[in-house]
PDB file of N, CA and C in Angstrom:
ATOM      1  N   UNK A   1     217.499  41.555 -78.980  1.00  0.00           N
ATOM      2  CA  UNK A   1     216.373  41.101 -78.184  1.00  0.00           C
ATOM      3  C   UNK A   1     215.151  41.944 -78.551  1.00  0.00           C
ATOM      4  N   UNK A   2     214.523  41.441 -79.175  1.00  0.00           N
ATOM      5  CA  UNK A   2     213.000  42.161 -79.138  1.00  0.00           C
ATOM      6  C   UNK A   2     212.139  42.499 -78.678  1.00  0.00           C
ATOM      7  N   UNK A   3     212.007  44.140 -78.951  1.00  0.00           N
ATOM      8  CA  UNK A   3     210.934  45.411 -77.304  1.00  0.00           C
ATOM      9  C   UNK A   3     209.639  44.509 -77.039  1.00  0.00           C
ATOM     10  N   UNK A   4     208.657  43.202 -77.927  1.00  0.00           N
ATOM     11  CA  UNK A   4     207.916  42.752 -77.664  1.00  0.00           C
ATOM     12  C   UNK A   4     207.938  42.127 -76.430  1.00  0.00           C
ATOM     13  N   UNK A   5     208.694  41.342 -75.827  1.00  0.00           N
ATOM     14  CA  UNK A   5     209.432  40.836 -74.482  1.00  0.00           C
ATOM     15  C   UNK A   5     209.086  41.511 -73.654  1.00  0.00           C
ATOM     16  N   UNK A   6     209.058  42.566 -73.836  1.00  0.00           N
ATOM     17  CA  UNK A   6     209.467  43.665 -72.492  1.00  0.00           C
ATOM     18  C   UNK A   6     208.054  44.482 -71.832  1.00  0.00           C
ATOM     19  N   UNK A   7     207.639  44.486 -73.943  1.00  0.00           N
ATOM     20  CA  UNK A   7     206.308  45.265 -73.381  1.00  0.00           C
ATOM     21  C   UNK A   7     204.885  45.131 -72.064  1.00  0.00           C
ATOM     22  N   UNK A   8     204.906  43.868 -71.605  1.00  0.00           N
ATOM     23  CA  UNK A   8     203.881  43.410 -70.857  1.00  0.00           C
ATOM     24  C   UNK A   8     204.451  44.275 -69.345  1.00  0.00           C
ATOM     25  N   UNK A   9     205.767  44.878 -69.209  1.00  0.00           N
ATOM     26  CA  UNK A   9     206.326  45.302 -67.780  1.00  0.00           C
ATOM     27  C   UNK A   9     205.178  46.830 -67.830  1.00  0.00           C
ATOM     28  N   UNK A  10     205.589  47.507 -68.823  1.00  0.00           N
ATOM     29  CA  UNK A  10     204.364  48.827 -68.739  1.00  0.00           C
ATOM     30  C   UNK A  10     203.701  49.400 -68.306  1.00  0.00           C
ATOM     31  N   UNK A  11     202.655  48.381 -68.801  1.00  0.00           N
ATOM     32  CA  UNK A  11     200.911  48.162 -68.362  1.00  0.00           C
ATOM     33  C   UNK A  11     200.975  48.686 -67.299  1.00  0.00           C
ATOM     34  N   UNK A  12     201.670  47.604 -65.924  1.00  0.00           N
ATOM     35  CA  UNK A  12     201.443  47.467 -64.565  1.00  0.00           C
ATOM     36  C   UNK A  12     201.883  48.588 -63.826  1.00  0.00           C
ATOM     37  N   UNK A  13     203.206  49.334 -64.569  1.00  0.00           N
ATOM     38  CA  UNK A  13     204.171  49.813 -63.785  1.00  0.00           C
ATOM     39  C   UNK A  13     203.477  51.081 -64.088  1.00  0.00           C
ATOM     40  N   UNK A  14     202.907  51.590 -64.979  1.00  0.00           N
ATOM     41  CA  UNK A  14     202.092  52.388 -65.430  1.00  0.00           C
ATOM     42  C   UNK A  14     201.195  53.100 -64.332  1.00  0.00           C
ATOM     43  N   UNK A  15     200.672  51.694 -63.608  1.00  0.00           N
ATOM     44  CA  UNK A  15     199.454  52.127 -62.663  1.00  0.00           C
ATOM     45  C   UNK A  15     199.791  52.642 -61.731  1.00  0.00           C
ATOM     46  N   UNK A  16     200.945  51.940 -61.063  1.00  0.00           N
ATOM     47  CA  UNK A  16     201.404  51.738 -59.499  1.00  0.00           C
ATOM     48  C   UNK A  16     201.362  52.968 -59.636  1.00  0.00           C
ATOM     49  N   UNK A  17     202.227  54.298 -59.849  1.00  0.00           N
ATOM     50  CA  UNK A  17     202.427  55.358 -59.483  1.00  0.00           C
ATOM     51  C   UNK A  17     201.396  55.999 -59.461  1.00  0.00           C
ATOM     52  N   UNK A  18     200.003  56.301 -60.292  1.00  0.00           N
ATOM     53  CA  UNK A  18     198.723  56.546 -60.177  1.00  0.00           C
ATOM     54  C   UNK A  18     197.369  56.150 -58.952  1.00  0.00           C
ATOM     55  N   UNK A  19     198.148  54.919 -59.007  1.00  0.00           N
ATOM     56  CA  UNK A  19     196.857  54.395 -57.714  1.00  0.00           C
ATOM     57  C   UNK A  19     198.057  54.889 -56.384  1.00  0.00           C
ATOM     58  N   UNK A  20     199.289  55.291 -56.180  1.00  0.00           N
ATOM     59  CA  UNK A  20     199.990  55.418 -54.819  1.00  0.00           C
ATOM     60  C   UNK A  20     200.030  56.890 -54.933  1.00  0.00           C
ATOM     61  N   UNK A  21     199.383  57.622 -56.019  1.00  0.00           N
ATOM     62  CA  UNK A  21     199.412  58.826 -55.748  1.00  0.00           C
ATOM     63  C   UNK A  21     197.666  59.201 -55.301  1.00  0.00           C
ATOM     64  N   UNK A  22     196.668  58.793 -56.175  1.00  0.00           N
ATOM     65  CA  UNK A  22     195.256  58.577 -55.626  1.00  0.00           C
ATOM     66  C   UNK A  22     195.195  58.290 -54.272  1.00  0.00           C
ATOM     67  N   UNK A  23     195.766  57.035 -53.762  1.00  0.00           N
ATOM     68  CA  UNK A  23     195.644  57.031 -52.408  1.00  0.00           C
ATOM     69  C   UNK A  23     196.542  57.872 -51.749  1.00  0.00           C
ATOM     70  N   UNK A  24     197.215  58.164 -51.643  1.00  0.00           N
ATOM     71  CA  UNK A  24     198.010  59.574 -50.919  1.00  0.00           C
ATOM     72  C   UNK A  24     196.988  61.143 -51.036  1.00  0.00           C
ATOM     73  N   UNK A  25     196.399  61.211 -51.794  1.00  0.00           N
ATOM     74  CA  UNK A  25     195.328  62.347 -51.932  1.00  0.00           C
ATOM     75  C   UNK A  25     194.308  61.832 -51.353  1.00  0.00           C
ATOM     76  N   UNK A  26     193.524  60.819 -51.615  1.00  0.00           N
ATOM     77  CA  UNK A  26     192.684  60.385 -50.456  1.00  0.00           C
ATOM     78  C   UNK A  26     192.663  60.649 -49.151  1.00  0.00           C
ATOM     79  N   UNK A  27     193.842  59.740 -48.650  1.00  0.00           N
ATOM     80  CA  UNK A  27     193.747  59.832 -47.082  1.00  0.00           C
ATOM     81  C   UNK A  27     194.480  60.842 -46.965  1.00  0.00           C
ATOM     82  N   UNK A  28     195.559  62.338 -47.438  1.00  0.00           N
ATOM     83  CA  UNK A  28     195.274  63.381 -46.923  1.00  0.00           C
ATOM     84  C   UNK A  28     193.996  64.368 -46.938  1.00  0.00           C
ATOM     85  N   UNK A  29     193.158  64.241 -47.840  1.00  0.00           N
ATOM     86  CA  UNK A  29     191.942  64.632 -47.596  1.00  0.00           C
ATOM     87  C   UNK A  29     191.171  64.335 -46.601  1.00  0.00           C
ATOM     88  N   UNK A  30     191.086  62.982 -46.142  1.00  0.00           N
ATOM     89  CA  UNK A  30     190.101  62.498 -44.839  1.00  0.00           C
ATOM     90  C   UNK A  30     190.818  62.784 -43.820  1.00  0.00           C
ATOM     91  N   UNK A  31     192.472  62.516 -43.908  1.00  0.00           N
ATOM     92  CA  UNK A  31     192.991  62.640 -42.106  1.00  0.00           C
ATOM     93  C   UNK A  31     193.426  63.932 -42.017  1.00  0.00           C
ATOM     94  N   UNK A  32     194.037  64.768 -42.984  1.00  0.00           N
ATOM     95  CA  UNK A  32     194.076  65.791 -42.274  1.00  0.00           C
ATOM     96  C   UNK A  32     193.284  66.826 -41.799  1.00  0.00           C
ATOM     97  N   UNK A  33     191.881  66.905 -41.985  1.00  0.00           N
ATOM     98  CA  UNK A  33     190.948  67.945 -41.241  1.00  0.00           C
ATOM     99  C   UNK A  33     190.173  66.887 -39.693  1.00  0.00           C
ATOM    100  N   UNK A  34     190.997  65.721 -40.092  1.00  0.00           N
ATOM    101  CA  UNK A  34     190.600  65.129 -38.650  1.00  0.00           C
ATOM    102  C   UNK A  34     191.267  65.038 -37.809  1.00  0.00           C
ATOM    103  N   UNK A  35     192.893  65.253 -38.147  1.00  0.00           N
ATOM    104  CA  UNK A  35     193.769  65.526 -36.803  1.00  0.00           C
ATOM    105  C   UNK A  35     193.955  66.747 -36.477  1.00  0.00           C
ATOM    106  N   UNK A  36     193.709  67.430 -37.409  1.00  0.00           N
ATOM    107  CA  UNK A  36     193.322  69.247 -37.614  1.00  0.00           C
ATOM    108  C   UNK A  36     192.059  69.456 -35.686  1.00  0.00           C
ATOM    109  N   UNK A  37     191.079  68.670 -35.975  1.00  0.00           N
ATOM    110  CA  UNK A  37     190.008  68.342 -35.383  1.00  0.00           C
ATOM    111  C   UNK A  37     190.413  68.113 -33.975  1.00  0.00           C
ATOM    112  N   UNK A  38     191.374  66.603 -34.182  1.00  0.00           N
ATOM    113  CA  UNK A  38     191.635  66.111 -32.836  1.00  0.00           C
ATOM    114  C   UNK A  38     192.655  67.038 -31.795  1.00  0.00           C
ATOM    115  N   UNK A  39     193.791  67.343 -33.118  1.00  0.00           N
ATOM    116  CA  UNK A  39     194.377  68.391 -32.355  1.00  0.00           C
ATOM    117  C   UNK A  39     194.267  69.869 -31.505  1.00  0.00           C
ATOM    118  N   UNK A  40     193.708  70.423 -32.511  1.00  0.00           N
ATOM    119  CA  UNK A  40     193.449  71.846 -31.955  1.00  0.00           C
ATOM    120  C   UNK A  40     192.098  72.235 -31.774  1.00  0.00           C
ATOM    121  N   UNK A  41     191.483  70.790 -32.002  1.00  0.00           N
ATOM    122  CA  UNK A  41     189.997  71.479 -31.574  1.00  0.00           C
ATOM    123  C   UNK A  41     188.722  71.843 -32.807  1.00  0.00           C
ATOM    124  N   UNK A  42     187.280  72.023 -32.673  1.00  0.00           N
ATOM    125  CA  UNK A  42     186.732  72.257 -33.983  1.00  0.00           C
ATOM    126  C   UNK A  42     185.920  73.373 -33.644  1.00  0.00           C
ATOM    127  N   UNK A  43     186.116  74.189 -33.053  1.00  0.00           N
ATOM    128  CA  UNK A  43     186.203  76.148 -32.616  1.00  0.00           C
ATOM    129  C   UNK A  43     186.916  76.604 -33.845  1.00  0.00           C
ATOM    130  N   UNK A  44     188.115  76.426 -34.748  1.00  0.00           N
ATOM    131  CA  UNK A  44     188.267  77.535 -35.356  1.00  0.00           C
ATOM    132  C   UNK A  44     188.632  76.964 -36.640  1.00  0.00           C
ATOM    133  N   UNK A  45     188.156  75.760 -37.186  1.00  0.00           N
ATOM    134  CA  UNK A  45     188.621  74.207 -37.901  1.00  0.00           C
ATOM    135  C   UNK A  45     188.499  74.736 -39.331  1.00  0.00           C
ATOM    136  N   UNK A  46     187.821  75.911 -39.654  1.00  0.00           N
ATOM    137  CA  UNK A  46     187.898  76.579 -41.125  1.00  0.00           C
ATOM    138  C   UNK A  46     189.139  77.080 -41.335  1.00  0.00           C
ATOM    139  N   UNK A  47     189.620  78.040 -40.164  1.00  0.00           N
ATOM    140  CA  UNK A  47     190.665  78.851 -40.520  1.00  0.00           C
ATOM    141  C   UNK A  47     191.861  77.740 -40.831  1.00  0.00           C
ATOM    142  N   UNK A  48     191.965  76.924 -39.379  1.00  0.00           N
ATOM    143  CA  UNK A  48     193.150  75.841 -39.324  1.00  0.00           C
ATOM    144  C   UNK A  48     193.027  75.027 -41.267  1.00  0.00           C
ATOM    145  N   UNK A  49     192.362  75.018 -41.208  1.00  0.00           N
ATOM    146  CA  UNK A  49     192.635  73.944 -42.186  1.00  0.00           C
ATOM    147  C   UNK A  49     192.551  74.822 -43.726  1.00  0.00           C
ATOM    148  N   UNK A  50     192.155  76.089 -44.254  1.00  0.00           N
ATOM    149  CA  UNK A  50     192.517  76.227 -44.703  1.00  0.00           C
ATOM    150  C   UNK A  50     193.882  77.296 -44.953  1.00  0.00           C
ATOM    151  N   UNK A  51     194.273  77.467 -43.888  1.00  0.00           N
ATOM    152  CA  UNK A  51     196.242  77.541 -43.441  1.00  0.00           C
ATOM    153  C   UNK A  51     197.015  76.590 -43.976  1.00  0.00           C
ATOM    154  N   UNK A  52     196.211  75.355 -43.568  1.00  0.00           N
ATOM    155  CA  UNK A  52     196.911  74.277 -43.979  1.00  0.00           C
ATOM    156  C   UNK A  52     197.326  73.865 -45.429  1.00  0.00           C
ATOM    157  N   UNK A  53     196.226  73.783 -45.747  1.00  0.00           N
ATOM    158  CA  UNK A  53     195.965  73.502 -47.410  1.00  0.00           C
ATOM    159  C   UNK A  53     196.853  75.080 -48.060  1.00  0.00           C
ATOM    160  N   UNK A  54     196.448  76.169 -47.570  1.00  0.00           N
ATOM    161  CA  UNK A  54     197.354  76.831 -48.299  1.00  0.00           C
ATOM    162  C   UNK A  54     198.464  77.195 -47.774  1.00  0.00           C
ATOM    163  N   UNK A  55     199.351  76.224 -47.313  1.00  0.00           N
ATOM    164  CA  UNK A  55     200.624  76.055 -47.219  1.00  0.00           C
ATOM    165  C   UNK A  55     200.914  74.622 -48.060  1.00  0.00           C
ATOM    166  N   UNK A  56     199.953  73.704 -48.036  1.00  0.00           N
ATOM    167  CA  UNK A  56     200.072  72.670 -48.843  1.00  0.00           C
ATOM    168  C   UNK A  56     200.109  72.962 -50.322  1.00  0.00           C
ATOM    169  N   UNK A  57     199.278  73.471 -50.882  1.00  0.00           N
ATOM    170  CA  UNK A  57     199.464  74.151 -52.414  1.00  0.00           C
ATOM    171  C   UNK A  57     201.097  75.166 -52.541  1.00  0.00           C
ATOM    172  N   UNK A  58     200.881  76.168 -51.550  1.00  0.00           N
ATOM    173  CA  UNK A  58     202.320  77.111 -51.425  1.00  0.00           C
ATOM    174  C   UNK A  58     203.626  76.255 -51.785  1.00  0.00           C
ATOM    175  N   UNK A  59     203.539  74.782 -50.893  1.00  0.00           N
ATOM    176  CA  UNK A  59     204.993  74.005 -51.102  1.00  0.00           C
ATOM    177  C   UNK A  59     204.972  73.264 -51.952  1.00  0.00           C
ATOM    178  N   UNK A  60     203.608  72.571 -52.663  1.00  0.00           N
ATOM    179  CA  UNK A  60     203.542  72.084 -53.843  1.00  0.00           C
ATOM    180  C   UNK A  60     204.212  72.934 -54.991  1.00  0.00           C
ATOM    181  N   UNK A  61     203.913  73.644 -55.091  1.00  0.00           N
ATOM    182  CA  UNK A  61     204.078  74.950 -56.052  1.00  0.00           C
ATOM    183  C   UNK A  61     206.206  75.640 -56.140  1.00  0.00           C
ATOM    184  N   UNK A  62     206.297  75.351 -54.775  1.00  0.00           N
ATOM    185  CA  UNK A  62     207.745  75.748 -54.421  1.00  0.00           C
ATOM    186  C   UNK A  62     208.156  74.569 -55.319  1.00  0.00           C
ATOM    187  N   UNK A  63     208.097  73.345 -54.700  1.00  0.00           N
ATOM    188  CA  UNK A  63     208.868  72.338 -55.032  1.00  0.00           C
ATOM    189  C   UNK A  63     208.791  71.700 -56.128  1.00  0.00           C
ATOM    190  N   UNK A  64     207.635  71.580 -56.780  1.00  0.00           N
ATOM    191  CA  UNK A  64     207.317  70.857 -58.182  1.00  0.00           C
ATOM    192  C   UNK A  64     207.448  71.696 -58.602  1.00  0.00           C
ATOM    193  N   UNK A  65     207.270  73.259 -59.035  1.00  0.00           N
ATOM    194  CA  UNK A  65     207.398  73.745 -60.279  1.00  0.00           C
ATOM    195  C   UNK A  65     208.671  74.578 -59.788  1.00  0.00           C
ATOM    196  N   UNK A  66     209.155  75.528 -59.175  1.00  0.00           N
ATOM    197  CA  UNK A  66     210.523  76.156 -58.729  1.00  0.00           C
ATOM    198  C   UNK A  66     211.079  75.773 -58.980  1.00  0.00           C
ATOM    199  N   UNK A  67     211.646  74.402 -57.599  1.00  0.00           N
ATOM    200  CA  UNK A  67     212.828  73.682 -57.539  1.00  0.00           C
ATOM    201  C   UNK A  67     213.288  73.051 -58.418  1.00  0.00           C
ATOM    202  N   UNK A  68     212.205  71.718 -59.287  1.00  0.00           N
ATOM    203  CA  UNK A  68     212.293  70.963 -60.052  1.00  0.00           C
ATOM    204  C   UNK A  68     212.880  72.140 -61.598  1.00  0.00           C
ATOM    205  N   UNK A  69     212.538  73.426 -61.645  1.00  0.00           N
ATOM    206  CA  UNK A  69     213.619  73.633 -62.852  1.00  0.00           C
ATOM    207  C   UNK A  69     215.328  74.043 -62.825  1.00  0.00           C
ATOM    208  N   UNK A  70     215.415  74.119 -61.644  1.00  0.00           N
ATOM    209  CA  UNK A  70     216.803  73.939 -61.018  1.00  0.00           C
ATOM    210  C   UNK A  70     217.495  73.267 -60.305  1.00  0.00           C
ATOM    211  N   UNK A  71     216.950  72.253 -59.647  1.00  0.00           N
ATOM    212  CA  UNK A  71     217.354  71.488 -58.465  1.00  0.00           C
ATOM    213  C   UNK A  71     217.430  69.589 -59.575  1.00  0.00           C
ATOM    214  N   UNK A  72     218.730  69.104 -58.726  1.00  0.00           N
ATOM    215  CA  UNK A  72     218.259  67.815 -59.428  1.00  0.00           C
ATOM    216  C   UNK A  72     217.594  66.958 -58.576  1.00  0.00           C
ATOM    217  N   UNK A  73     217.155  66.195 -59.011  1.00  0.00           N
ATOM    218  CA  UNK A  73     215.707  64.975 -58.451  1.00  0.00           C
ATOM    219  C   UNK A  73     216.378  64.599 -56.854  1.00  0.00           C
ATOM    220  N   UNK A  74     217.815  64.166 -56.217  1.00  0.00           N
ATOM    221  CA  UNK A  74     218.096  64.303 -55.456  1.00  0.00           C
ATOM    222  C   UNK A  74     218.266  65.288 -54.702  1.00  0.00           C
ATOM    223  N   UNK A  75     218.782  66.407 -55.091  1.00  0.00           N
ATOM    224  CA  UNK A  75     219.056  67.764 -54.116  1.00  0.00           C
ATOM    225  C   UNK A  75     216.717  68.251 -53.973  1.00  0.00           C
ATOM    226  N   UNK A  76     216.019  67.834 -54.654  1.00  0.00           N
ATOM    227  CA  UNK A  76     214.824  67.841 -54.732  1.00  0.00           C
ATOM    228  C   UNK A  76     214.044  66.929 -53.154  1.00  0.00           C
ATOM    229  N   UNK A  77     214.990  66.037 -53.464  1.00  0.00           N
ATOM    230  CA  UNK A  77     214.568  65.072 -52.524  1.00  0.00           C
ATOM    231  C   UNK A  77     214.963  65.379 -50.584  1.00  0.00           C
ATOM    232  N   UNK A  78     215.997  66.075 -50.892  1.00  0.00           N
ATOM    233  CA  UNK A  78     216.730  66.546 -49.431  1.00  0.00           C
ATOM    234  C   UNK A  78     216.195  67.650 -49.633  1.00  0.00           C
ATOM    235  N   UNK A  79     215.585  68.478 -49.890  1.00  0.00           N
ATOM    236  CA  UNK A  79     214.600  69.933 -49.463  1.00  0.00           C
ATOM    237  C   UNK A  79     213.506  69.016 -49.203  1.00  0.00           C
ATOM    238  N   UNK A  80     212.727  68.546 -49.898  1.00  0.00           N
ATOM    239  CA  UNK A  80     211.464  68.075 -49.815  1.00  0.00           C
ATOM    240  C   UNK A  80     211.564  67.551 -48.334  1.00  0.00           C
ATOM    241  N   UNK A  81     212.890  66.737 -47.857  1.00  0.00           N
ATOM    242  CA  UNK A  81     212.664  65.801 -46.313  1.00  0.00           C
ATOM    243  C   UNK A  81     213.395  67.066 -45.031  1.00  0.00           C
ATOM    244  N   UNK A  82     213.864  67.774 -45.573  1.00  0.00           N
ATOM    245  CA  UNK A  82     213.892  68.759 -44.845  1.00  0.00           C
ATOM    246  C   UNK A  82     212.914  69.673 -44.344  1.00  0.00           C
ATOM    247  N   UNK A  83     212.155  69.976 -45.594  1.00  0.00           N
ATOM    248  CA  UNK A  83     211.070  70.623 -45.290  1.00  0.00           C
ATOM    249  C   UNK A  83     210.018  69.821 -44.745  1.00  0.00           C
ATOM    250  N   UNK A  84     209.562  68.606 -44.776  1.00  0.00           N
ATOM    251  CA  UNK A  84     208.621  67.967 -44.185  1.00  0.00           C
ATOM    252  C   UNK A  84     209.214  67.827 -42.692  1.00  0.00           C
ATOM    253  N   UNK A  85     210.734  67.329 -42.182  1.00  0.00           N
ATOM    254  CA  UNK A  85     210.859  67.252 -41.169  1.00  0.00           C
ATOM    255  C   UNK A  85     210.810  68.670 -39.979  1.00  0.00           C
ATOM    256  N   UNK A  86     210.713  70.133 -40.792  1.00  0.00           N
ATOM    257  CA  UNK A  86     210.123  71.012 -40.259  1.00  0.00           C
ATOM    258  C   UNK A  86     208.643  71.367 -39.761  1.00  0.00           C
ATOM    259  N   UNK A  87     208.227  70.985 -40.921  1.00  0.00           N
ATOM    260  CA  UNK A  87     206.748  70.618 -41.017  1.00  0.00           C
ATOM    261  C   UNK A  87     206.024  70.232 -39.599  1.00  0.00           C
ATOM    262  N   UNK A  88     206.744  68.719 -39.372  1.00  0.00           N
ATOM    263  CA  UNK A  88     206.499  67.574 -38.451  1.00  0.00           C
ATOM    264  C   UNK A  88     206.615  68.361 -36.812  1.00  0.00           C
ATOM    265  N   UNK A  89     208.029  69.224 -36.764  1.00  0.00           N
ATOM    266  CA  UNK A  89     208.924  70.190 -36.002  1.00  0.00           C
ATOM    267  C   UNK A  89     207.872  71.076 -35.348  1.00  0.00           C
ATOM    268  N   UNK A  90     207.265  71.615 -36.373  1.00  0.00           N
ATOM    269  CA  UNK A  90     206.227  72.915 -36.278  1.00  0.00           C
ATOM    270  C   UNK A  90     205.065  72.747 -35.396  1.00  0.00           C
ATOM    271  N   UNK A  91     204.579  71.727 -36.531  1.00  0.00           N
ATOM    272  CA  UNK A  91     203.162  70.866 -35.915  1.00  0.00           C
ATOM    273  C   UNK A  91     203.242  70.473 -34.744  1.00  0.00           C
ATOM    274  N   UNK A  92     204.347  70.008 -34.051  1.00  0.00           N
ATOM    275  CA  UNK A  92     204.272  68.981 -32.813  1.00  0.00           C
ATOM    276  C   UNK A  92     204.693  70.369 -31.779  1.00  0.00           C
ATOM    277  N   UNK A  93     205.427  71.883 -32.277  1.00  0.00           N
ATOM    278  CA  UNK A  93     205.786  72.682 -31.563  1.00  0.00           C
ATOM    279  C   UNK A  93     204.476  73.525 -30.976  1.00  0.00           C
ATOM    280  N   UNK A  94     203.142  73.214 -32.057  1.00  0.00           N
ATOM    281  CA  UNK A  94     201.973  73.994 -31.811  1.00  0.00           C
ATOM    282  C   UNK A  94     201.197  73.027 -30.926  1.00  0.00           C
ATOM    283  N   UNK A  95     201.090  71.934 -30.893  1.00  0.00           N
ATOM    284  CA  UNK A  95     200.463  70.954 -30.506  1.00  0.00           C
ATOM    285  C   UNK A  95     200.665  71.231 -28.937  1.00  0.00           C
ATOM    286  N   UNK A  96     202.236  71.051 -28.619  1.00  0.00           N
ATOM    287  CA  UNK A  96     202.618  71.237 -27.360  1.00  0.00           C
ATOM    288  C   UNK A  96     202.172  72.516 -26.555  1.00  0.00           C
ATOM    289  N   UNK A  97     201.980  73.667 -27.488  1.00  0.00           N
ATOM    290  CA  UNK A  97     201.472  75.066 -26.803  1.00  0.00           C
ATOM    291  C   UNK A  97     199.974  74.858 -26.556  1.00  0.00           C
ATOM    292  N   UNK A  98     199.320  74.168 -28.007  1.00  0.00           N
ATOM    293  CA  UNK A  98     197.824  73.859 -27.502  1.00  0.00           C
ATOM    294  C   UNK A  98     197.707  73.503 -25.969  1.00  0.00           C
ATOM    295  N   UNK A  99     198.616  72.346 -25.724  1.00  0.00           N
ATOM    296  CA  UNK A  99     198.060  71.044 -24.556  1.00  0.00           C
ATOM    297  C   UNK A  99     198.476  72.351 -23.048  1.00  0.00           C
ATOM    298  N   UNK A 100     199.549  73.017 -23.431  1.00  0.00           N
ATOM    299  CA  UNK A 100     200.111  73.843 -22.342  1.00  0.00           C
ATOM    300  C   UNK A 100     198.546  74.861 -21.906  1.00  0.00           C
ATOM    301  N   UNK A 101     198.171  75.318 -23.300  1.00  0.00           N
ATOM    302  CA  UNK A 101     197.300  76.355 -22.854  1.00  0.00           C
ATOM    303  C   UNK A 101     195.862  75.667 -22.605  1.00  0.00           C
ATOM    304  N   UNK A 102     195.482  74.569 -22.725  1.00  0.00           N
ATOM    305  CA  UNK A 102     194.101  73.999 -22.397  1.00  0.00           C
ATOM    306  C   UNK A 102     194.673  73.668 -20.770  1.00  0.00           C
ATOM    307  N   UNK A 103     195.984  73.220 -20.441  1.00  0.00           N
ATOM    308  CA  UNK A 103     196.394  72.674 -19.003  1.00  0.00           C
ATOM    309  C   UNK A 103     195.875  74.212 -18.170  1.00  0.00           C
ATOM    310  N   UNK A 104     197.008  75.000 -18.707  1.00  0.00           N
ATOM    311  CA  UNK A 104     196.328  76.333 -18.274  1.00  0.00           C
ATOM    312  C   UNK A 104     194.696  76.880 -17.872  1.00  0.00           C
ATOM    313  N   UNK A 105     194.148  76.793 -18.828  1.00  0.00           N
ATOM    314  CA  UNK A 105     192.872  76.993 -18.878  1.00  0.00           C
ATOM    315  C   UNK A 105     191.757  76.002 -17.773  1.00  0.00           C
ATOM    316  N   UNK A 106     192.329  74.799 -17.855  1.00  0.00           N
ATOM    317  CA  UNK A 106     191.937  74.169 -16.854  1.00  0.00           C
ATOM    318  C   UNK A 106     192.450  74.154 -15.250  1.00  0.00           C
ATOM    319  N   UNK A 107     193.305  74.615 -15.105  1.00  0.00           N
ATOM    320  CA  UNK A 107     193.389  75.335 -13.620  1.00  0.00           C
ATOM    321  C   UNK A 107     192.910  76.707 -13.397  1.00  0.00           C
ATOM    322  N   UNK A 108     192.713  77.047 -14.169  1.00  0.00           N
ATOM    323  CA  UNK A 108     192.069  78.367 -13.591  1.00  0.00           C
ATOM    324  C   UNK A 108     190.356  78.095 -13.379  1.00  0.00           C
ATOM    325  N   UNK A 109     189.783  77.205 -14.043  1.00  0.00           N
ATOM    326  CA  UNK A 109     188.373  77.020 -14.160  1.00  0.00           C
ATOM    327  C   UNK A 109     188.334  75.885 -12.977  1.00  0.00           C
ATOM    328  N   UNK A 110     189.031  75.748 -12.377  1.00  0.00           N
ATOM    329  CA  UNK A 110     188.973  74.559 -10.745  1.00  0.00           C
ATOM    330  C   UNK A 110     188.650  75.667 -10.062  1.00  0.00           C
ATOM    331  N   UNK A 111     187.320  75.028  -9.273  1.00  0.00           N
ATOM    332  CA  UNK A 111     187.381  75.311  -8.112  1.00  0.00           C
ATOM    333  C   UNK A 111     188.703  75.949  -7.028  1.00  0.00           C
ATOM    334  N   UNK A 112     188.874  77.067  -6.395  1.00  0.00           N
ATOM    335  CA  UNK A 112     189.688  77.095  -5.199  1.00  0.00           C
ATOM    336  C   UNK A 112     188.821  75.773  -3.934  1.00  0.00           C
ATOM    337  N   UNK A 113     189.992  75.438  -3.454  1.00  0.00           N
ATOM    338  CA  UNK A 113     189.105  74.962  -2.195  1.00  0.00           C
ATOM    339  C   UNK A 113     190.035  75.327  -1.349  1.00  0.00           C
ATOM    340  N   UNK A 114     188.949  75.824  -0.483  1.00  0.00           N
ATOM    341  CA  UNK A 114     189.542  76.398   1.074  1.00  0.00           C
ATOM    342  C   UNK A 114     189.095  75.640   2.163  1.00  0.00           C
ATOM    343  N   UNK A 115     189.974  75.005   2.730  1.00  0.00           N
ATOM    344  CA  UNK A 115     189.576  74.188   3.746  1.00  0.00           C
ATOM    345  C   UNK A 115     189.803  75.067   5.528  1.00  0.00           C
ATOM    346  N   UNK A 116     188.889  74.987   6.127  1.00  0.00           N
ATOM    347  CA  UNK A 116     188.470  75.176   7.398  1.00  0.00           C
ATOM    348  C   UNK A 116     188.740  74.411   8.580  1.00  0.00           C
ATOM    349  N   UNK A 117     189.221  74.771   9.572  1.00  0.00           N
ATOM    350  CA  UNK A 117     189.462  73.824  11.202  1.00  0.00           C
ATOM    351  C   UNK A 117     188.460  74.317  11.912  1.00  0.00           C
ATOM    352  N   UNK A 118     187.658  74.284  12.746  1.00  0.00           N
ATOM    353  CA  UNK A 118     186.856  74.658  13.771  1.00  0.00           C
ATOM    354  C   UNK A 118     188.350  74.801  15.121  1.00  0.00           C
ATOM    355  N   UNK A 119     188.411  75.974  15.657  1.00  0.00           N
ATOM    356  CA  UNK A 119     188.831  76.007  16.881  1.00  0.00           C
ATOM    357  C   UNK A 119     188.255  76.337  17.976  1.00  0.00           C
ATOM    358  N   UNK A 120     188.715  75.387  18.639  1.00  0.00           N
ATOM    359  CA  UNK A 120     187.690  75.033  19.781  1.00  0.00           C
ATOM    360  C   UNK A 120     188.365  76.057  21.151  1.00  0.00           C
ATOM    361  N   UNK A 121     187.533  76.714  21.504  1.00  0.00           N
ATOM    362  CA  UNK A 121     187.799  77.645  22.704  1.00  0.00           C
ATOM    363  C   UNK A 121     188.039  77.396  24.133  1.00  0.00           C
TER     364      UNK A 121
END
C-alpha cells in the first residue's frame, strides 16, 4: 500500500496538538490571575500569583524533564493526576481558610448591639 494514501492524515493531526496546547496557555494565562483575584483577593495578587507560576514552572520542570527520563508515559500520567488532584486539594484547603478568616474578620467589625428595657419604678 502506498505512504502517498496516508500522507494527507499529517497535515491536520500535526496541528491539533499545537492549537490544544496554545489554547491551554492562553486561558491559563487569563484565568488564573483572575481566580487568583476572585479568590484571595487583589491586596497581595503579585506575591499570590507569582507563587503560583513558580510552582507552575517548578512542576513543569519535575515532570517533563525529571520524570519523563525515567518514568514511562503512563506511570507519567498517574503522578501528573496525582499531583494535580493535590493541587485542586490544596487550593480548595486555602480557599476554605480564606472564607473562615474574612467570616472572622467580619464579626468582629459588627457592631455590638446592646439592647436596653426602661424599668419602670
Amino acid at each position: 500500500e502506498p505512504l502517498y494514501l496516508w500522507s494527507f492524515l499529517t497535515v491536520p493531526y500535526e496541528h491539533i496538538p499545537l492549537i490544544t496546547t496554545a489554547a491551554a496557555t492562553g486561558i491559563t494565562c487569563t484565568v488564573i490571575p483572575l481566580l487568583e483575584i476572585e479568590w484571595f483577593g487583589s491586596k497581595n495578587i503579585g506575591g499570590m500569583h507569582g507563587i503560583d507560576m513558580l510552582g507552575a514552572i517548578a512542576t513543569q520542570a519535575l515532570f517533563y524533564n525529571g520524570v519523563a527520563n525515567v518514568a514511562s508515559l503512563s506511570t507519567q500520567m498517574w503522578l501528573q493526576t496525582a499531583t494535580a488532584a493535590a493541587g485542586v486539594g490544596c487550593v480548595l484547603a486555602l480557599r476554605s481558610q480564606v472564607a473562615s478568616e474574612r467570616a472572622r474578620a467580619a464579626e468582629e467589625t459588627q457592631p455590638l448591639v446592646v439592647t436596653t428595657t426602661a424599668v419602670e419604678e
